[in-house]
N, C-alpha and C. Protein backbone atom coordinates (compact mmCIF):
# COMPACT_ATOMS: atom_id res chain seq x y z
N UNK A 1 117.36 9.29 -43.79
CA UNK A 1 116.59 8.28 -44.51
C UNK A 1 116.34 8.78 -45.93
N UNK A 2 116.37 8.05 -47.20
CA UNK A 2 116.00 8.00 -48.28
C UNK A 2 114.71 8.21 -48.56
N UNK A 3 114.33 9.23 -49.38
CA UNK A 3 112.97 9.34 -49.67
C UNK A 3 112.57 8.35 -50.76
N UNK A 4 111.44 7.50 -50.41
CA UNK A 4 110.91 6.24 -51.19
C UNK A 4 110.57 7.11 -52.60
N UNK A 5 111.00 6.11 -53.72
CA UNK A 5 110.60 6.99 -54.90
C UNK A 5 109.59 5.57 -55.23
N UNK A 6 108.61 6.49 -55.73
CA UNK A 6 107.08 5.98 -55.62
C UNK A 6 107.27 5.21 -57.24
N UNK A 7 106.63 3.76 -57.17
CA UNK A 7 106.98 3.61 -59.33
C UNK A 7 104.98 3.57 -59.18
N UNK A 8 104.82 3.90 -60.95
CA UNK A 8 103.02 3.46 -60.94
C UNK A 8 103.90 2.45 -62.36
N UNK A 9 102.81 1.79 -62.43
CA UNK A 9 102.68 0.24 -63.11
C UNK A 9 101.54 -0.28 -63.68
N UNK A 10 101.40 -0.46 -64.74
CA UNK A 10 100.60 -1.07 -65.66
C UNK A 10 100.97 -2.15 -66.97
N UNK A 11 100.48 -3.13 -67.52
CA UNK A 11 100.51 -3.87 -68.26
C UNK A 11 99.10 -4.31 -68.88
N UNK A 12 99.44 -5.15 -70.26
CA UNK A 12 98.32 -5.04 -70.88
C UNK A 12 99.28 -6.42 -71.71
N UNK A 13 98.15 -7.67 -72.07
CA UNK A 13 98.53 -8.39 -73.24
C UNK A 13 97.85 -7.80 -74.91
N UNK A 14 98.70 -7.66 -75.85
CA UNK A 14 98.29 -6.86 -77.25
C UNK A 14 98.48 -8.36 -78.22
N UNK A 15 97.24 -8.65 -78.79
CA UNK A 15 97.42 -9.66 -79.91
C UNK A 15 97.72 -9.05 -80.85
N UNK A 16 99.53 -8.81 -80.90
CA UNK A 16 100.02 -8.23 -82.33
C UNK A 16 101.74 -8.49 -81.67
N UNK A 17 102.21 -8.75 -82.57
CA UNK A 17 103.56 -8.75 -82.52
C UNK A 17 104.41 -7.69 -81.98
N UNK A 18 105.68 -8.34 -80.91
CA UNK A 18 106.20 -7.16 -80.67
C UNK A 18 107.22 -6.15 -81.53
N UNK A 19 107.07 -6.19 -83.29
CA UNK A 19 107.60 -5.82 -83.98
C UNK A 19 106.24 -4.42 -84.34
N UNK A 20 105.17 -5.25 -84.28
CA UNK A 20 104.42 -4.02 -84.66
C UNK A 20 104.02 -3.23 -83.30
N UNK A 21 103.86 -3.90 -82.08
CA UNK A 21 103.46 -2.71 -80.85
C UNK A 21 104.76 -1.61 -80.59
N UNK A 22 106.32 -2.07 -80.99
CA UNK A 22 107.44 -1.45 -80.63
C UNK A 22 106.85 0.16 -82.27
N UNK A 23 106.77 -0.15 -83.56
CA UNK A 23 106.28 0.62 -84.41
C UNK A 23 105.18 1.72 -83.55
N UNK A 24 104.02 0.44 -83.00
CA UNK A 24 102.96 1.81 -82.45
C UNK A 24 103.14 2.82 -81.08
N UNK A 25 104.72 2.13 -80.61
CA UNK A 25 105.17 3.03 -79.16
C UNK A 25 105.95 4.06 -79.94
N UNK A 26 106.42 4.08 -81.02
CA UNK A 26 107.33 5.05 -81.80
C UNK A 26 107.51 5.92 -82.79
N UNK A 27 106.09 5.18 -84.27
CA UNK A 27 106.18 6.04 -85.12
C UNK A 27 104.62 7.12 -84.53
N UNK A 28 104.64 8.28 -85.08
CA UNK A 28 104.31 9.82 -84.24
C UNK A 28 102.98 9.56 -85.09
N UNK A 29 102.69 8.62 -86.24
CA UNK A 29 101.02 8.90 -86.58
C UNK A 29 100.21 7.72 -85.98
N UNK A 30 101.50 6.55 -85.43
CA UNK A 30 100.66 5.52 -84.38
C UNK A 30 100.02 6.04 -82.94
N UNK A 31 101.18 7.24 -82.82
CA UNK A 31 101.24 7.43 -81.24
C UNK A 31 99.66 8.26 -81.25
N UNK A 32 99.72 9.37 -81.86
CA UNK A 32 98.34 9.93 -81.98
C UNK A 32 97.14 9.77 -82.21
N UNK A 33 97.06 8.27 -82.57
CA UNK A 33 95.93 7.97 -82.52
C UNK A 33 95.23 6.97 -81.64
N UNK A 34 96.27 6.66 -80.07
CA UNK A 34 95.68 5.99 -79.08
C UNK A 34 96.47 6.71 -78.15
N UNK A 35 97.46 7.55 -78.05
CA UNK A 35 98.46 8.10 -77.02
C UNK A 35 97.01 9.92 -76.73
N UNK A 36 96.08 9.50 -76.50
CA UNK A 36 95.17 11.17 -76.18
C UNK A 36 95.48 12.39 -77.36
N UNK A 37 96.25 11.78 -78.50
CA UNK A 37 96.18 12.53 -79.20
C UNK A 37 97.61 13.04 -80.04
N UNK A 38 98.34 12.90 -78.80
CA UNK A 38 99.90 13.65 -78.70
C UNK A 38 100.77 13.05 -79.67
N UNK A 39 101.00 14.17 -80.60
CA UNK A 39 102.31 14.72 -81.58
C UNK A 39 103.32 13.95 -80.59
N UNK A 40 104.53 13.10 -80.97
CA UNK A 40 105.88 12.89 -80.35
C UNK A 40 106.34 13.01 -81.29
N UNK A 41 108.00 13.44 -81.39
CA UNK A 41 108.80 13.41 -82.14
C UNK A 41 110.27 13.15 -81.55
N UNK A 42 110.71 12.36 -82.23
CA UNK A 42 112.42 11.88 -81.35
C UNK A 42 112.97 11.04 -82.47
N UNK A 43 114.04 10.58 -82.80
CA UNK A 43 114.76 9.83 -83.65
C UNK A 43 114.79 8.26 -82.69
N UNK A 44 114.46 8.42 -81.75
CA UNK A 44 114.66 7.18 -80.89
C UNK A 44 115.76 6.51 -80.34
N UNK A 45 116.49 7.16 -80.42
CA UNK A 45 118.54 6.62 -80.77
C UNK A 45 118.68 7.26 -78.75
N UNK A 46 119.23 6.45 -78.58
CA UNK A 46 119.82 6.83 -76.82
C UNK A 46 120.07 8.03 -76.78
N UNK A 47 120.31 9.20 -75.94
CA UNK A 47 120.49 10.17 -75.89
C UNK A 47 119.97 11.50 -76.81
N UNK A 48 118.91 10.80 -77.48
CA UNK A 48 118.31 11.71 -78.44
C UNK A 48 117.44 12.62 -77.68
N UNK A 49 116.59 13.68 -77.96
CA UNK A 49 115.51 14.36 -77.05
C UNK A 49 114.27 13.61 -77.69
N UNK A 50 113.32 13.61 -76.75
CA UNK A 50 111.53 13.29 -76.88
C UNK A 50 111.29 14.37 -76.79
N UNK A 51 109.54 14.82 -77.79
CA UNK A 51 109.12 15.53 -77.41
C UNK A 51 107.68 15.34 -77.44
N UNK A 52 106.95 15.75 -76.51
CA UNK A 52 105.55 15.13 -76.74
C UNK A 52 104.39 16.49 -76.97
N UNK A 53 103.64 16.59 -77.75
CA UNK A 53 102.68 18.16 -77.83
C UNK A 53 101.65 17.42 -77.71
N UNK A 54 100.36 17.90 -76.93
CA UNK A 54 99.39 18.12 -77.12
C UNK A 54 98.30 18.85 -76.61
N UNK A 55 97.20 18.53 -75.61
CA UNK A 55 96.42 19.17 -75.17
C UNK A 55 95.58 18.09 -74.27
N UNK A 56 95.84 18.30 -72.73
CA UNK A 56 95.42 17.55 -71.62
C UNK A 56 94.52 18.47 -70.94
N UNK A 57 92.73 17.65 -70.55
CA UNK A 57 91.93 18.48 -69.98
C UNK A 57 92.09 19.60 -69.97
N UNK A 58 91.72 20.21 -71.60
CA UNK A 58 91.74 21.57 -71.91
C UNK A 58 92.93 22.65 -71.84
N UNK A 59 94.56 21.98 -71.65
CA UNK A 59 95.28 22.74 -71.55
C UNK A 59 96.43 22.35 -72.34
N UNK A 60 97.32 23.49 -73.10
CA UNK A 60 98.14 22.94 -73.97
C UNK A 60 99.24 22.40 -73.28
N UNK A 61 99.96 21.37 -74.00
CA UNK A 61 101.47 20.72 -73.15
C UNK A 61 102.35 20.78 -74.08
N UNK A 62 103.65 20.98 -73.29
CA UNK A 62 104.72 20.12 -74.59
C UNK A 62 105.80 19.98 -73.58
N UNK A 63 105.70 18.50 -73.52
CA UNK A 63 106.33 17.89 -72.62
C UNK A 63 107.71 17.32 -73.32
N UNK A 64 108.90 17.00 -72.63
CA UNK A 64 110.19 17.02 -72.91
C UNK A 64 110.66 15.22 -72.42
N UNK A 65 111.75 14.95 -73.16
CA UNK A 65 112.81 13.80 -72.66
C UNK A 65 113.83 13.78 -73.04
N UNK A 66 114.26 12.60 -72.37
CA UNK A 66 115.43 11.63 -73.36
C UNK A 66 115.35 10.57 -73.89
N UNK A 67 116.03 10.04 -74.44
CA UNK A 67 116.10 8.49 -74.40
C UNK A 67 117.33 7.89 -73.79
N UNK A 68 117.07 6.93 -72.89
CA UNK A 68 118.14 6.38 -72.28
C UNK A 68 118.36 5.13 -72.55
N UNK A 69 117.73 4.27 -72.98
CA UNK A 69 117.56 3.24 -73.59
C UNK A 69 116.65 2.60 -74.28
N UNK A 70 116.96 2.22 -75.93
CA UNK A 70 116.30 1.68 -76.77
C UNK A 70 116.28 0.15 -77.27
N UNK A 71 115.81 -0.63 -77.12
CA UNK A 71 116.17 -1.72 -77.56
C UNK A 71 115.09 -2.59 -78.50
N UNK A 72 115.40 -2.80 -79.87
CA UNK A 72 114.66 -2.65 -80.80
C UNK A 72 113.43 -4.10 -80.35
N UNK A 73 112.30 -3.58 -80.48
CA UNK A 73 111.26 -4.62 -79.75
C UNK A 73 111.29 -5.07 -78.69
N UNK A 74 111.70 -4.74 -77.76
CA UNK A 74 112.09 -5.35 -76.58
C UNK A 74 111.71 -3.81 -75.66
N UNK A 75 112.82 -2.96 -75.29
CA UNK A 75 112.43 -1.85 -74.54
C UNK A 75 112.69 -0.64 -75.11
N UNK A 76 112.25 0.29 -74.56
CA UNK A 76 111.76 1.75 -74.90
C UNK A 76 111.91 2.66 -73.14
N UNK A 77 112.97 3.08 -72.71
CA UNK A 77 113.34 3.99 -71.41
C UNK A 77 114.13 5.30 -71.86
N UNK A 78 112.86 6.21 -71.04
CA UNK A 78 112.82 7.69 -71.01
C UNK A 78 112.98 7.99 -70.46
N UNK A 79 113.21 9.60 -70.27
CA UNK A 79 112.71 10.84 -69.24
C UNK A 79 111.40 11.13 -69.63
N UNK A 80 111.18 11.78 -68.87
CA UNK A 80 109.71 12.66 -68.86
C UNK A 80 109.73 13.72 -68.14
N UNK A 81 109.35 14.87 -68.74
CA UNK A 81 109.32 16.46 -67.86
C UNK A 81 107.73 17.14 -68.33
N UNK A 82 107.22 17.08 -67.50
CA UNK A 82 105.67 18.12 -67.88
C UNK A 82 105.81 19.45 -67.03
N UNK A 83 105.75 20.81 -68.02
CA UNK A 83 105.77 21.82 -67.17
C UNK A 83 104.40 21.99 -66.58
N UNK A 84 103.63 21.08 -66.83
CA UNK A 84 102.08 21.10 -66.37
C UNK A 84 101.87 20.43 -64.81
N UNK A 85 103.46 20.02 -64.66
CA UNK A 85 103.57 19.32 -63.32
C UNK A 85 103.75 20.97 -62.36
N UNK A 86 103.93 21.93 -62.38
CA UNK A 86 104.59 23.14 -61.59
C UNK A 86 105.78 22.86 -61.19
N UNK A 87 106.66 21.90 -61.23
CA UNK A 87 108.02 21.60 -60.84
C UNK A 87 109.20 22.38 -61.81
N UNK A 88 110.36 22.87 -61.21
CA UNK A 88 111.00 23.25 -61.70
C UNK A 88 111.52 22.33 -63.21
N UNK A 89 112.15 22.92 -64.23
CA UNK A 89 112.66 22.03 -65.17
C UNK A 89 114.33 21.22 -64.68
N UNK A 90 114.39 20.28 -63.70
CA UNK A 90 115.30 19.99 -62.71
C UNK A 90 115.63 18.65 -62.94
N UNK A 91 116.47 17.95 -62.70
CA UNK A 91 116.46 16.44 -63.09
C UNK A 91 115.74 15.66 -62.11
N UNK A 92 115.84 16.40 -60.90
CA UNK A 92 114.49 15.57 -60.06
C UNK A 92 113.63 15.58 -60.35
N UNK A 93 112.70 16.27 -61.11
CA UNK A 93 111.45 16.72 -61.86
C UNK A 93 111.00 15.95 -62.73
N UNK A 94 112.17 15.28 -63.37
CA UNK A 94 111.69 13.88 -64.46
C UNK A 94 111.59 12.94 -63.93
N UNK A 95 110.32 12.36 -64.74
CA UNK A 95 109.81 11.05 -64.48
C UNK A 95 110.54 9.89 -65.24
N UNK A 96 111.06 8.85 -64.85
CA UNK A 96 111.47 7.76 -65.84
C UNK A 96 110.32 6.58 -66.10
N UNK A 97 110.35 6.40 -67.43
CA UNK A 97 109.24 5.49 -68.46
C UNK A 97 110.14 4.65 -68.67
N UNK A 98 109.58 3.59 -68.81
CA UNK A 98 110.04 2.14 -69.00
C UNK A 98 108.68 1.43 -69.95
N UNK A 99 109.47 1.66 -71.12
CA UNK A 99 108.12 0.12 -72.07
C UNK A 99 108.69 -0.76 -72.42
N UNK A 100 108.34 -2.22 -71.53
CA UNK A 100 109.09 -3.04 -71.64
C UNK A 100 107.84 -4.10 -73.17
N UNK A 101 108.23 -4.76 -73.94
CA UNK A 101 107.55 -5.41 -74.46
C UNK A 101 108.23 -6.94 -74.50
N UNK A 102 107.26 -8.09 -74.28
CA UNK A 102 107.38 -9.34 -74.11
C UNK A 102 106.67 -10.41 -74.81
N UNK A 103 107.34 -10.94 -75.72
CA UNK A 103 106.49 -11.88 -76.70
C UNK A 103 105.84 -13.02 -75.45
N UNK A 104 104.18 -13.21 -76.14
CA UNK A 104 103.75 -14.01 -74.95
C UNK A 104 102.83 -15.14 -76.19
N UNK A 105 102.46 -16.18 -75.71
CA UNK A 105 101.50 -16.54 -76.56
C UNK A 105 100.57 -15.99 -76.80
N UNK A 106 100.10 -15.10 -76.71
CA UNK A 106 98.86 -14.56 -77.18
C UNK A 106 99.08 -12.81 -77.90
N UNK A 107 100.72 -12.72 -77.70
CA UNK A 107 100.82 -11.73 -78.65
C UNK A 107 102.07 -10.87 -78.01
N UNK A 108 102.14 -9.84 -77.35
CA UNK A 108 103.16 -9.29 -77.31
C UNK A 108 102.40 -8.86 -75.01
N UNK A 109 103.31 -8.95 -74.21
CA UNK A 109 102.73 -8.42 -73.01
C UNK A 109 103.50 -6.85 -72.79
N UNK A 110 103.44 -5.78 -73.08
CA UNK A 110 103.17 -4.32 -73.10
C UNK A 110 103.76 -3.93 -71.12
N UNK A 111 104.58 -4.00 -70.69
CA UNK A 111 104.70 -3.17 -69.34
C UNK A 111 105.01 -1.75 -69.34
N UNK A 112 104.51 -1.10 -68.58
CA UNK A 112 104.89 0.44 -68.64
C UNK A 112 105.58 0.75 -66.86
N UNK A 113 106.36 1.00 -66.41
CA UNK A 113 106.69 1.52 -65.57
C UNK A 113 107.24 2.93 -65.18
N UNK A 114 106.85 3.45 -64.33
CA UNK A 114 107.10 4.92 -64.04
C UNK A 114 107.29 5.59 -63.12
N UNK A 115 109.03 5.70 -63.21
CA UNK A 115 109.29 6.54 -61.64
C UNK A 115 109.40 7.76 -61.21
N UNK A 116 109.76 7.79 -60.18
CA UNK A 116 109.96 9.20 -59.74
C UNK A 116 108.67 9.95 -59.70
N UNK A 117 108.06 9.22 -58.88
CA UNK A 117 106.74 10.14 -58.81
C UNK A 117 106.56 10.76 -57.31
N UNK A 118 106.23 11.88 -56.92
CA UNK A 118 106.14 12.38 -55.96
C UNK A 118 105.54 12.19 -54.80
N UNK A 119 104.32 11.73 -55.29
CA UNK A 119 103.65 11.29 -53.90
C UNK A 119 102.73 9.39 -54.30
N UNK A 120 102.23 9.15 -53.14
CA UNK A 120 101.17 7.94 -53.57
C UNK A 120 100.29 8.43 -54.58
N UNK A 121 99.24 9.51 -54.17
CA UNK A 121 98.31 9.80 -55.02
C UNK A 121 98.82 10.07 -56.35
N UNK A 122 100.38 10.62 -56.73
CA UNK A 122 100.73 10.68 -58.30
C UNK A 122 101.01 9.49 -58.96
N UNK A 123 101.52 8.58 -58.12
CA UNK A 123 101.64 7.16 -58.97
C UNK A 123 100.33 6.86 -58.88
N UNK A 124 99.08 6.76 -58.52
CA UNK A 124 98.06 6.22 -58.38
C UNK A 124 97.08 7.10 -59.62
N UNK A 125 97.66 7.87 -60.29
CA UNK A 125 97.20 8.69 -60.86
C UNK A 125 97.77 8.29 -62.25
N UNK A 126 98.95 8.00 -62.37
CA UNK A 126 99.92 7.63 -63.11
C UNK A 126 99.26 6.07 -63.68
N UNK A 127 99.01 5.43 -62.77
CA UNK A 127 99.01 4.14 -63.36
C UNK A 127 97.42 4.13 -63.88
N UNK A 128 96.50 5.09 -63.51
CA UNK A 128 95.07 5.22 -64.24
C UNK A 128 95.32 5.68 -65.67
N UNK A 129 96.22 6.87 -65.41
CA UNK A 129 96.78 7.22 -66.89
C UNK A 129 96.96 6.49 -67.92
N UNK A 130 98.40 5.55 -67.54
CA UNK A 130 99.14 4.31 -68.29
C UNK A 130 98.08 3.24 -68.86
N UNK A 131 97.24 2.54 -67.62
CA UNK A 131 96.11 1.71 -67.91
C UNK A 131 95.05 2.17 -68.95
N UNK A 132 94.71 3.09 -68.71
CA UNK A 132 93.93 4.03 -70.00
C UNK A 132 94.99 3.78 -71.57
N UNK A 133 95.88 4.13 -71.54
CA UNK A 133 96.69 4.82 -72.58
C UNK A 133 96.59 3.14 -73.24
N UNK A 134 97.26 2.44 -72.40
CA UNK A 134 97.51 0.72 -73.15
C UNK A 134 96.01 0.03 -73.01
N UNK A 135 94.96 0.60 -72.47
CA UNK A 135 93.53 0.13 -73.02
C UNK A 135 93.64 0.34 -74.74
N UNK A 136 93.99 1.74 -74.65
CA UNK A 136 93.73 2.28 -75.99
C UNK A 136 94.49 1.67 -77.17
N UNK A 137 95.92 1.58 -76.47
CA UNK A 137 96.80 0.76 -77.42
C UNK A 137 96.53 -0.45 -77.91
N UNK A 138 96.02 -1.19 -77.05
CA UNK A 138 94.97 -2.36 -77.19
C UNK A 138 94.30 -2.28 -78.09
N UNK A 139 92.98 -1.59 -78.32
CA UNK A 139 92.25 -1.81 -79.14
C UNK A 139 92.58 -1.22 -80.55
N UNK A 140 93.62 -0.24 -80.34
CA UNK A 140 93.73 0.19 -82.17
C UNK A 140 94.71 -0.60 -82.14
N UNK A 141 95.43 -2.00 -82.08
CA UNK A 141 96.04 -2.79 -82.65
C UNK A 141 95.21 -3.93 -82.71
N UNK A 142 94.55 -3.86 -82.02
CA UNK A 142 93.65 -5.36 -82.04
C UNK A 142 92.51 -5.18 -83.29
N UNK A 143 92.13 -3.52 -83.71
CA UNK A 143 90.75 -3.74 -84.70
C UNK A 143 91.12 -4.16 -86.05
């Protein structure tokens, strides 16, 4: 039998265009100031590396990707590797991100999806994360 790969899931509607929320998922002085803080740096181009720095409940990170697919305002799909996870640096070890963005009437609808998570309690953990993160995204595009 196949081991179920667990997704966590969140969405959020953003009254701002999906020209400017795709800007605040990408350029590195948007990301830091609703993403908990975190430095990213990547060219954004498919196969490029992500890199994310910062400092989670008191401990430093610098978490790793790819890009696997970019699609200008529309989607944003990664890897994700945290050595803060204790998992080897392994391709099972990465998480895949999905930001899907969707023009809606009321502005742009924001999905985040995220696989490869290990257990229930990590997607359930995951999607408190995500929900937090696009609260935040929310309001520094909305002020």
């Amino acid at each position: 039998m196949d081991k179920q790969i667990r997704v966590a899931e969140a969405s959020v509607v953003v009254a701002a265009l999906p020209e400017r929320v795709w800007k605040a998922l990408t350029d590195p002085a948007d990301v830091k100031e609703y993403f908990l803080g975190t430095n990213v740096t990547s060219t954004w181009r498919e196969g490029a590396p992500v890199t994310f720095e910062g400092e989670w409940q008191g401990k430093s990170y610098q978490d790793k990707g790819t890009v696997l697919e970019a699609r200008l305002n529309e989607l944003l799909r990664i890897t994700h590797y945290s050595p803060l996870s204790g998992l080897p640096d392994e391709p099972d070890s990465y998480h895949t991100v999905e930001y899907g963005l969707e023009p809606v009437a009321e502005g742009t609808r924001v999905s985040i999806t995220q696989g490869n998570n290990k257990s229930d309690d990590e997607a359930a953990e995951s999607e408190k994360l995500w929900g937090m993160v696009l609260g935040n995204l929310k309001e520094y595009l909305e002020d």
